[in-house]
C-alpha atoms as a PDB file:
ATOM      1  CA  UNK A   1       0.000   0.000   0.000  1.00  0.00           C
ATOM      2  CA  UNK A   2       3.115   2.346   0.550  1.00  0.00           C
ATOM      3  CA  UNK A   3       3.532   2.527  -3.414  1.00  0.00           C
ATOM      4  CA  UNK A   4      -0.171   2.843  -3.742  1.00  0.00           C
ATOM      5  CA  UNK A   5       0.167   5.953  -1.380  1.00  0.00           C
ATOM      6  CA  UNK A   6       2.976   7.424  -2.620  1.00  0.00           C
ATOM      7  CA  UNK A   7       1.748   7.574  -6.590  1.00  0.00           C
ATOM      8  CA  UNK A   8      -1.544   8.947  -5.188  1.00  0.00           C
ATOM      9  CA  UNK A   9       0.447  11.933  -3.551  1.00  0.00           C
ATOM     10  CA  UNK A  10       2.172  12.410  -7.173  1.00  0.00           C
ATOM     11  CA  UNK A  11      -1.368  12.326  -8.617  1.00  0.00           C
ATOM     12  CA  UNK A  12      -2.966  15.008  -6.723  1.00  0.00           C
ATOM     13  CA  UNK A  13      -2.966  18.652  -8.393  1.00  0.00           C
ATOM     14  CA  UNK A  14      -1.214  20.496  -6.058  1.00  0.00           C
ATOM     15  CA  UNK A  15       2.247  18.079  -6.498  1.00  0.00           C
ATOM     16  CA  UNK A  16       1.596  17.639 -10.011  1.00  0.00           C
ATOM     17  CA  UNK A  17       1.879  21.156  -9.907  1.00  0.00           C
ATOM     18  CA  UNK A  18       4.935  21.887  -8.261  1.00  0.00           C
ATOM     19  CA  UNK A  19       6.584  18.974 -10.267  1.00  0.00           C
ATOM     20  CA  UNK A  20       5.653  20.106 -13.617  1.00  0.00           C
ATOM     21  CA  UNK A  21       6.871  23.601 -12.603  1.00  0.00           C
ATOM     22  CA  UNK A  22      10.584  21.723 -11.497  1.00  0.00           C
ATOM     23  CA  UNK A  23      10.323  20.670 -14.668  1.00  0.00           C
ATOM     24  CA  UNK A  24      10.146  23.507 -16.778  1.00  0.00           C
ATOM     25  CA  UNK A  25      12.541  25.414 -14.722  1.00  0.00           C
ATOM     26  CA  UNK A  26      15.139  22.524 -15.598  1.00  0.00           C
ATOM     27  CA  UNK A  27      14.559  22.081 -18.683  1.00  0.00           C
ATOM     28  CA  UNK A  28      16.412  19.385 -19.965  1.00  0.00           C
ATOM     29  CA  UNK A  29      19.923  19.953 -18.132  1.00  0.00           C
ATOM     30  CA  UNK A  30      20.307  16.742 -16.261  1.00  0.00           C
ATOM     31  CA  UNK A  31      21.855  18.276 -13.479  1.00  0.00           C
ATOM     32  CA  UNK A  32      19.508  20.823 -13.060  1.00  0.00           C
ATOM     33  CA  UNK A  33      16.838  18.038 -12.821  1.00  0.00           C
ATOM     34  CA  UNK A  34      18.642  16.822  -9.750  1.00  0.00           C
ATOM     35  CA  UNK A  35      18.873  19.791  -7.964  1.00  0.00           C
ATOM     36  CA  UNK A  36      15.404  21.331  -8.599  1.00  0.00           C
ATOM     37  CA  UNK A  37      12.795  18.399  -9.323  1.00  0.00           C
ATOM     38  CA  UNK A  38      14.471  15.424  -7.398  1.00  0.00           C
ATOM     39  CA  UNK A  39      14.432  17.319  -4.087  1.00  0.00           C
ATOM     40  CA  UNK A  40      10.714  17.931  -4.706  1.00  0.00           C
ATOM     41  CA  UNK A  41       9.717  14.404  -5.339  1.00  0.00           C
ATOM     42  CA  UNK A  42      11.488  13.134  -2.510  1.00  0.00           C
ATOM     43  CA  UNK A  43      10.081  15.414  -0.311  1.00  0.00           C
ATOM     44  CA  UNK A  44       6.805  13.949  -1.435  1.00  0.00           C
ATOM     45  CA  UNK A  45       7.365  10.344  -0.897  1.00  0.00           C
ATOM     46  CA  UNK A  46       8.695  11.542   2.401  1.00  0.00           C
ATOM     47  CA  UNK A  47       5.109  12.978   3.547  1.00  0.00           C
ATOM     48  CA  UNK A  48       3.840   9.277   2.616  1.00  0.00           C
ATOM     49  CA  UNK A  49       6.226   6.753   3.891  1.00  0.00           C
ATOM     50  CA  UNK A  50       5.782   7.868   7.455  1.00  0.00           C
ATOM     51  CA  UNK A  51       2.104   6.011   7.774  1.00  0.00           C
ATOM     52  CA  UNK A  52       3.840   2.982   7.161  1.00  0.00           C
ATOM     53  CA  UNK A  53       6.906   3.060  10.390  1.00  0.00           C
ATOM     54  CA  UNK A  54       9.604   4.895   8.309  1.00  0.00           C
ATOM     55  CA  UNK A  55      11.593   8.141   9.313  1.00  0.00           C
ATOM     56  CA  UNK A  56      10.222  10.768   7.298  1.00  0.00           C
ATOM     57  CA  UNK A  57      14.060  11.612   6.036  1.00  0.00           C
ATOM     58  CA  UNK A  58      16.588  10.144   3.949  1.00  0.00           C
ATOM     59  CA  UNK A  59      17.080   7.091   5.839  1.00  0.00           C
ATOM     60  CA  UNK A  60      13.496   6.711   5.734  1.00  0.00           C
ATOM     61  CA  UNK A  61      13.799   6.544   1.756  1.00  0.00           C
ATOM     62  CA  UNK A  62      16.464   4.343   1.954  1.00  0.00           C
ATOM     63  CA  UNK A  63      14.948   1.991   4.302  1.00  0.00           C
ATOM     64  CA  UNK A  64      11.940   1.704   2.066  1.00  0.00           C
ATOM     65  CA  UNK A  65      13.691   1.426  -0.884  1.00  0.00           C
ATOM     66  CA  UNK A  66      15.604  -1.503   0.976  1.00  0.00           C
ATOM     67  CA  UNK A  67      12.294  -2.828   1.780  1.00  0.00           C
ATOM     68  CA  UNK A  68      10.660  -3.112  -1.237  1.00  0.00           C
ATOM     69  CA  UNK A  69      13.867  -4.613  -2.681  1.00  0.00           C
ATOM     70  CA  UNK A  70      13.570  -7.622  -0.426  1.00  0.00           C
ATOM     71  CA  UNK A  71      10.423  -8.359  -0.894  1.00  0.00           C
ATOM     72  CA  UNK A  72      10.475  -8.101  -4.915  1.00  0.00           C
ATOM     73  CA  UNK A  73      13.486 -10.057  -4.651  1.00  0.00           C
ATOM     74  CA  UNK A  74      11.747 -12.857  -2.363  1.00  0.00           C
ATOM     75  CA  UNK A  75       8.675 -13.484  -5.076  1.00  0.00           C
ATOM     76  CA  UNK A  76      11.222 -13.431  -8.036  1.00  0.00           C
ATOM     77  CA  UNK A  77      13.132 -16.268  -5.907  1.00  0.00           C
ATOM     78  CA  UNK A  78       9.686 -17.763  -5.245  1.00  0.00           C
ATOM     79  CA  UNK A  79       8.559 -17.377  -8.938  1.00  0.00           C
ATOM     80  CA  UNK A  80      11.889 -18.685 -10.111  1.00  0.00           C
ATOM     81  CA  UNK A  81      12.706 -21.244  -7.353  1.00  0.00           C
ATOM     82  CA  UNK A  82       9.162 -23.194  -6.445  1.00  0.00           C
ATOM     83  CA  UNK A  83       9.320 -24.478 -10.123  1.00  0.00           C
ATOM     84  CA  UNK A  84      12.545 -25.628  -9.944  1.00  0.00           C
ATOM     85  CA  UNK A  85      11.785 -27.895  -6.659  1.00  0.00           C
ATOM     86  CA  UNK A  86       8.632 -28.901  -6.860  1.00  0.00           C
ATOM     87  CA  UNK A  87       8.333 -32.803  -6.914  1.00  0.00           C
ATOM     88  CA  UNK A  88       6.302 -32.138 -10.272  1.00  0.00           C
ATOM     89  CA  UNK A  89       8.743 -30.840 -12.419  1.00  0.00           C
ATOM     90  CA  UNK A  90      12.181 -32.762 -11.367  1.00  0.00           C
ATOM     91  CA  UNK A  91      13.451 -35.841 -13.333  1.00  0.00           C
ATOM     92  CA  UNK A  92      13.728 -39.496 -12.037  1.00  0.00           C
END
């Protein structure tokens, strides 16, 4: 639900808004783009991830993005693995 939050609070006007504005004022100078829209962005997941235990700060991002690492990581090795050794699909 954490993801589900945090691309509502991109979808609602007011941080569309002030995204789209980052935008423009960066144009397309990468660097730019890192100082002016990524700060904005990250400061909206940060208003989000705090319902769900994390610090509201850079650890907090970091911990999430940790989090949702680990658990996409443990259904690919579910998806991948279960085949692999169920008693179904190995040879006798």
């Amino acid at each position: 639900m954490a993801l589900a939050d945090i691309l509502d609070a991109f979808d609602q006007a007011e941080n569309e808004r002030k995204i789209e504005e980052a935008r423009d004022s960066a144009g397309n100078d990468m660097l730019k783009m890192m100082q002016i829209v990524f700060p904005i962005t990250t400061q909206i997941q940060m208003s989000v991830i705090g319902k769900y235990g994390f610090p509201e700060d850079g650890d907090g991002e970091a911990l999430l993005s940790v989090s949702l690492s680990l658990v996409s990581w443990s259904h690919l090795c579910v998806i991948v693995v279960v085949p692999w050794t169920h008693p179904s699909c190995t040879t006798s």
